[in-house]
C-alpha atoms as a PDB file:
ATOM      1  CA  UNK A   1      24.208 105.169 -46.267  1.00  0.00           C
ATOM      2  CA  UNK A   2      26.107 105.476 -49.540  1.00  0.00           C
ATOM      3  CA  UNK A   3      25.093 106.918 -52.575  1.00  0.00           C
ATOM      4  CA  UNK A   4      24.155 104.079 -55.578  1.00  0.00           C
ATOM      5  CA  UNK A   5      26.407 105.309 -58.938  1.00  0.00           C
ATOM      6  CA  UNK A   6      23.335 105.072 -61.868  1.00  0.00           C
ATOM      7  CA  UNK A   7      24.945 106.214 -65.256  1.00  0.00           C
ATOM      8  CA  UNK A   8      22.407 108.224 -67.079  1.00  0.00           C
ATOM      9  CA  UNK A   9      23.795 107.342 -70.835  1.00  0.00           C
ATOM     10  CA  UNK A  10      25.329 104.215 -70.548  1.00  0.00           C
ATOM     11  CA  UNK A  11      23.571 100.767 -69.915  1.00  0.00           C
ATOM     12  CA  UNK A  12      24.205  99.190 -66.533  1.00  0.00           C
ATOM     13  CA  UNK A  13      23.875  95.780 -67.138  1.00  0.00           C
ATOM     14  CA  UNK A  14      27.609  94.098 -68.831  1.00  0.00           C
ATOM     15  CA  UNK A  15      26.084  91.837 -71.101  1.00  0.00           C
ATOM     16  CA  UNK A  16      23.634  94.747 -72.263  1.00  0.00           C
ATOM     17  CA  UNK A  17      26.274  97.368 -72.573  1.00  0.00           C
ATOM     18  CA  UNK A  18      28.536  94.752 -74.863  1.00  0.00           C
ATOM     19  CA  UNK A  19      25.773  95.869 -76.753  1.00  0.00           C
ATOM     20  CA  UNK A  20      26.793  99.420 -77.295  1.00  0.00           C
ATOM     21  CA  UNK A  21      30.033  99.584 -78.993  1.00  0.00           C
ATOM     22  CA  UNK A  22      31.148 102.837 -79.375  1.00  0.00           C
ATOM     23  CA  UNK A  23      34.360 103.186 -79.657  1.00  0.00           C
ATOM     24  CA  UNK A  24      34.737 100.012 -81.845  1.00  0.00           C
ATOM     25  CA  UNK A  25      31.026 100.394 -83.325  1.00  0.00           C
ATOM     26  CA  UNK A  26      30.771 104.399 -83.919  1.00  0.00           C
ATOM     27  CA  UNK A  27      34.170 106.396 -83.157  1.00  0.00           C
ATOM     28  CA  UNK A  28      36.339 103.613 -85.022  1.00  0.00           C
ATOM     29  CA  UNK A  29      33.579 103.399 -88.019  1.00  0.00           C
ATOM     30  CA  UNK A  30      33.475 107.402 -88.638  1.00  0.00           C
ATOM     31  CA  UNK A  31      36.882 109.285 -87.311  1.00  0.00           C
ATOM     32  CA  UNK A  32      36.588 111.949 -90.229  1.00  0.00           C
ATOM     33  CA  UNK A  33      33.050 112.303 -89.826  1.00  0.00           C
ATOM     34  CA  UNK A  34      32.573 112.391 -85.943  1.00  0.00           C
ATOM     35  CA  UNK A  35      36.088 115.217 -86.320  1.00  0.00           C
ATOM     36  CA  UNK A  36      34.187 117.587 -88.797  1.00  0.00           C
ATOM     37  CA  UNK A  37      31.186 117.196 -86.283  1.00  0.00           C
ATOM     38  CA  UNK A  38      32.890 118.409 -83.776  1.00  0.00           C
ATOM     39  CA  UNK A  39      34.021 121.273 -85.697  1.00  0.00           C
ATOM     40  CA  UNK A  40      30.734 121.991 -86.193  1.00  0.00           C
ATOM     41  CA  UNK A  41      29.909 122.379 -82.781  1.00  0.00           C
ATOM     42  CA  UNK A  42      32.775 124.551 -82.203  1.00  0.00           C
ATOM     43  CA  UNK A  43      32.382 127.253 -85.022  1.00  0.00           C
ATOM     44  CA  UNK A  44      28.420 127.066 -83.899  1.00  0.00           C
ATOM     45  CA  UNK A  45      29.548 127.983 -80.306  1.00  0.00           C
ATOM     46  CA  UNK A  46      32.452 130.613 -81.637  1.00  0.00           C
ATOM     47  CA  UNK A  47      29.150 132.049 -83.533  1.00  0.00           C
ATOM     48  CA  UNK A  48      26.435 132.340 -80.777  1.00  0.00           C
ATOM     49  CA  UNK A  49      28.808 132.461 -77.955  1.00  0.00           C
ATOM     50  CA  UNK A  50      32.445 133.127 -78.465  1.00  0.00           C
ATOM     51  CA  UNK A  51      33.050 134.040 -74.584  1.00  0.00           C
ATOM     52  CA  UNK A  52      31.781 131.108 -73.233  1.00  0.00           C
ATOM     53  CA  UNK A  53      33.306 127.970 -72.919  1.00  0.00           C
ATOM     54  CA  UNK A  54      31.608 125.253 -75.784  1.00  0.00           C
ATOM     55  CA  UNK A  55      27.864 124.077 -74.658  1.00  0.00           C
ATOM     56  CA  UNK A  56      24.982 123.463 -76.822  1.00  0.00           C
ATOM     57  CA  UNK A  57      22.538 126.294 -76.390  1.00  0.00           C
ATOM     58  CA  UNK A  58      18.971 124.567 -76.736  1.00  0.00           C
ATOM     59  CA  UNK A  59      17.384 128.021 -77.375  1.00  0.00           C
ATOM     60  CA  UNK A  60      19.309 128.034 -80.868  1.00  0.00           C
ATOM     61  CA  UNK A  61      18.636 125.228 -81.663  1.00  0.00           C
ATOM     62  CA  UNK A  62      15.030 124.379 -81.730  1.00  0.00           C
ATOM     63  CA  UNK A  63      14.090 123.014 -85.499  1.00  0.00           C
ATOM     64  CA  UNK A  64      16.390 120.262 -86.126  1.00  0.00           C
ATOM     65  CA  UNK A  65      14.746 118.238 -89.174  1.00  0.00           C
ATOM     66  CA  UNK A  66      13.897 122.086 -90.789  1.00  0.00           C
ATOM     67  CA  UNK A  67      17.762 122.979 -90.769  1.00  0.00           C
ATOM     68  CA  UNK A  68      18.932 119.216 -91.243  1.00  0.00           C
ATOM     69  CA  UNK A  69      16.830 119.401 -94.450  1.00  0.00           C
ATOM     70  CA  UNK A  70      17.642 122.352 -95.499  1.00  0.00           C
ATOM     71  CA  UNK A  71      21.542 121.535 -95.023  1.00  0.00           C
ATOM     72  CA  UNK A  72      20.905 118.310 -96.851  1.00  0.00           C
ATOM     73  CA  UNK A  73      19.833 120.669 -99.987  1.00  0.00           C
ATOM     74  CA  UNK A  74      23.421 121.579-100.570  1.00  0.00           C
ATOM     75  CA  UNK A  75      24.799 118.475 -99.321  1.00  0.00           C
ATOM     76  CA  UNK A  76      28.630 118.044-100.887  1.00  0.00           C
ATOM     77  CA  UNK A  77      29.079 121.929-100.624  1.00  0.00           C
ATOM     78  CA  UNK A  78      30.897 124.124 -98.119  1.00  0.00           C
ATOM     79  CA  UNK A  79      28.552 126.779 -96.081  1.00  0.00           C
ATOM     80  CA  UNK A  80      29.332 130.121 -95.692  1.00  0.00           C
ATOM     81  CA  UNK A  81      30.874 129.426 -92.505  1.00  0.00           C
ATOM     82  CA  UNK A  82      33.303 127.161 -94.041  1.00  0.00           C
ATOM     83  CA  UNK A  83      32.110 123.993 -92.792  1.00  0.00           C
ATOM     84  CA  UNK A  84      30.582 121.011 -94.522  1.00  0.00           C
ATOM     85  CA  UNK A  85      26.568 120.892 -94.962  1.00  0.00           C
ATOM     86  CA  UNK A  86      26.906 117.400 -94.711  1.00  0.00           C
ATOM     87  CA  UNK A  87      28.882 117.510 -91.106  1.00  0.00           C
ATOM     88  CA  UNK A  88      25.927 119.725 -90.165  1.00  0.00           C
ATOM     89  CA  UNK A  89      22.904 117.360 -91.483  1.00  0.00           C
ATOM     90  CA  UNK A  90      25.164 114.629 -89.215  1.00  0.00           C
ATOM     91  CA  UNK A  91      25.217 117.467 -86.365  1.00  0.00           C
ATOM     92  CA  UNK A  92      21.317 117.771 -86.698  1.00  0.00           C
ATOM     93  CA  UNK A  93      20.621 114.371 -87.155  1.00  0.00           C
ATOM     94  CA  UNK A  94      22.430 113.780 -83.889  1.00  0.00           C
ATOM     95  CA  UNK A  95      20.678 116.961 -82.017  1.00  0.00           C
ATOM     96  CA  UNK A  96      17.507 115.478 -83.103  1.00  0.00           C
ATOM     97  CA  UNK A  97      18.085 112.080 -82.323  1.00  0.00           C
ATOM     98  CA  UNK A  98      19.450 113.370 -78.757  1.00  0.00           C
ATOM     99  CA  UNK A  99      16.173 114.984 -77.904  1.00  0.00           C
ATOM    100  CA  UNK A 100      14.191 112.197 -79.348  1.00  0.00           C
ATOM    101  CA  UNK A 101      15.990 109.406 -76.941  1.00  0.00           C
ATOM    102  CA  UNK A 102      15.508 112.471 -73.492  1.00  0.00           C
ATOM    103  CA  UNK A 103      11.617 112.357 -74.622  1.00  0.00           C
ATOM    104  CA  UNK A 104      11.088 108.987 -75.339  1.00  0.00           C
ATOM    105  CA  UNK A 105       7.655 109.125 -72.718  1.00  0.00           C
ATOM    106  CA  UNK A 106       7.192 113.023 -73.897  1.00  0.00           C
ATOM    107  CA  UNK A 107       4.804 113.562 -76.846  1.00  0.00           C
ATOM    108  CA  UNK A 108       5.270 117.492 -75.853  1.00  0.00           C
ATOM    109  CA  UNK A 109       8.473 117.713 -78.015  1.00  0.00           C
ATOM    110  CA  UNK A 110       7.351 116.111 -81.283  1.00  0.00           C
ATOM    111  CA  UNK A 111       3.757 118.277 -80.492  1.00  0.00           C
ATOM    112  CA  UNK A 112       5.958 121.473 -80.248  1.00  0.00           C
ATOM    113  CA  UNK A 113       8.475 120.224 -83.389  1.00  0.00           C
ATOM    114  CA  UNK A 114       4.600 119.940 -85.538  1.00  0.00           C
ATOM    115  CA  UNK A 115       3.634 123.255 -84.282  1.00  0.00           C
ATOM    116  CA  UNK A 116       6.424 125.044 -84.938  1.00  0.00           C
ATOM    117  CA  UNK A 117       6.452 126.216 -87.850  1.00  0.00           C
ATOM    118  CA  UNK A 118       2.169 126.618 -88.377  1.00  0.00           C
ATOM    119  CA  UNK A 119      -0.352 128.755 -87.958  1.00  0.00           C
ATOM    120  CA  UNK A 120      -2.244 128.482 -84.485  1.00  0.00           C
ATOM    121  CA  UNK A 121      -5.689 127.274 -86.118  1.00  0.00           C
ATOM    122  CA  UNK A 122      -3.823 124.760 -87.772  1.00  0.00           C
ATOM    123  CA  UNK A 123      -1.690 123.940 -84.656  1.00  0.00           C
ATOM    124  CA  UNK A 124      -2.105 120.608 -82.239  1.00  0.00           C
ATOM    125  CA  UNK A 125      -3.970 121.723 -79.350  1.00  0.00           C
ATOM    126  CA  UNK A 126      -5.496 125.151 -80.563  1.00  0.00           C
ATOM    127  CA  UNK A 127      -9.283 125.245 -80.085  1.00  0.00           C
ATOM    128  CA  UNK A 128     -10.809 127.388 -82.780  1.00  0.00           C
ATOM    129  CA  UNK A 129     -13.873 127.286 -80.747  1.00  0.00           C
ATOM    130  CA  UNK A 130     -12.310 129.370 -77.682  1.00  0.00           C
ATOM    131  CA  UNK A 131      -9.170 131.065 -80.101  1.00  0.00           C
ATOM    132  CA  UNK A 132      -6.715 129.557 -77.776  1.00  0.00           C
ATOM    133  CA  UNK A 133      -4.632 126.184 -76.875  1.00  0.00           C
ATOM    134  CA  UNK A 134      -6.574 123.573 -75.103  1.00  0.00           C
ATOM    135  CA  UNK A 135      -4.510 120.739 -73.014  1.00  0.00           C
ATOM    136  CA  UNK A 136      -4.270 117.641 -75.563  1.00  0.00           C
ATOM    137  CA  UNK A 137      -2.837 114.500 -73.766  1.00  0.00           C
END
């Protein structure tokens, strides 16, 4: 009994995965772009974890749309870490997009992305009633 090969990111099906051009439709569109991205993701891992070899640490990096706005503020500057706010509103955008397309059946990330930043009372799922969270489906 062998094992069936599924890819996780890319589509299966030929005609369907015609469909996806990325070298041709992303990588050959935005070389500059996708390069200073990158950097981004390097200097972010040299800052939270310069030992380690480059992986994107979820637990930094839990408010994307906050920090992609907040980058897009000073869009056409340089931050302090040298890099472009505009590679890093791409770098968001992507991180966002990323966890959108995982949770596609999951309304417990946008729930937690709304919550965030409030007060409990004013949170999805927190019963005033009781002063704590109730399960919402």
């Amino acid at each position: 009994m062998g094992l069936e090969r599924k890819s996780i990111i890319m589509e299966t099906d030929k005609d369907k995965r015609k469909q996806i051009p990325i070298y041709t439709g992303l990588i050959k569109y935005f070389p500059k772009a996708l390069a200073e991205v990158a950097k981004v993701s390097y200097i972010g891992n040299q800052q939270h974890h310069p030992d380690k070899p480059l992986h994107w640490d979820r637990s930094k990096s839990t408010d994307e749309l906050d920090a992609l706005t907040r980058h897009l503020f000073e869009a056409g500057k340089i931050d302090t870490d040298g890099q472009l706010h505009s590679a890093k509103v791409c770098w968001r955008a992507l991180a966002n997009l990323e966890k959108e397309l995982e949770n596609t059946r999951d309304e417990k990330w946008y729930k937690d992305q709304y919550n965030r930043n409030r007060e409990p009372k004013d949170q999805i799922g927190y019963d005033e009633q009781f002063g704590k969270y109730k399960k919402v489906d």
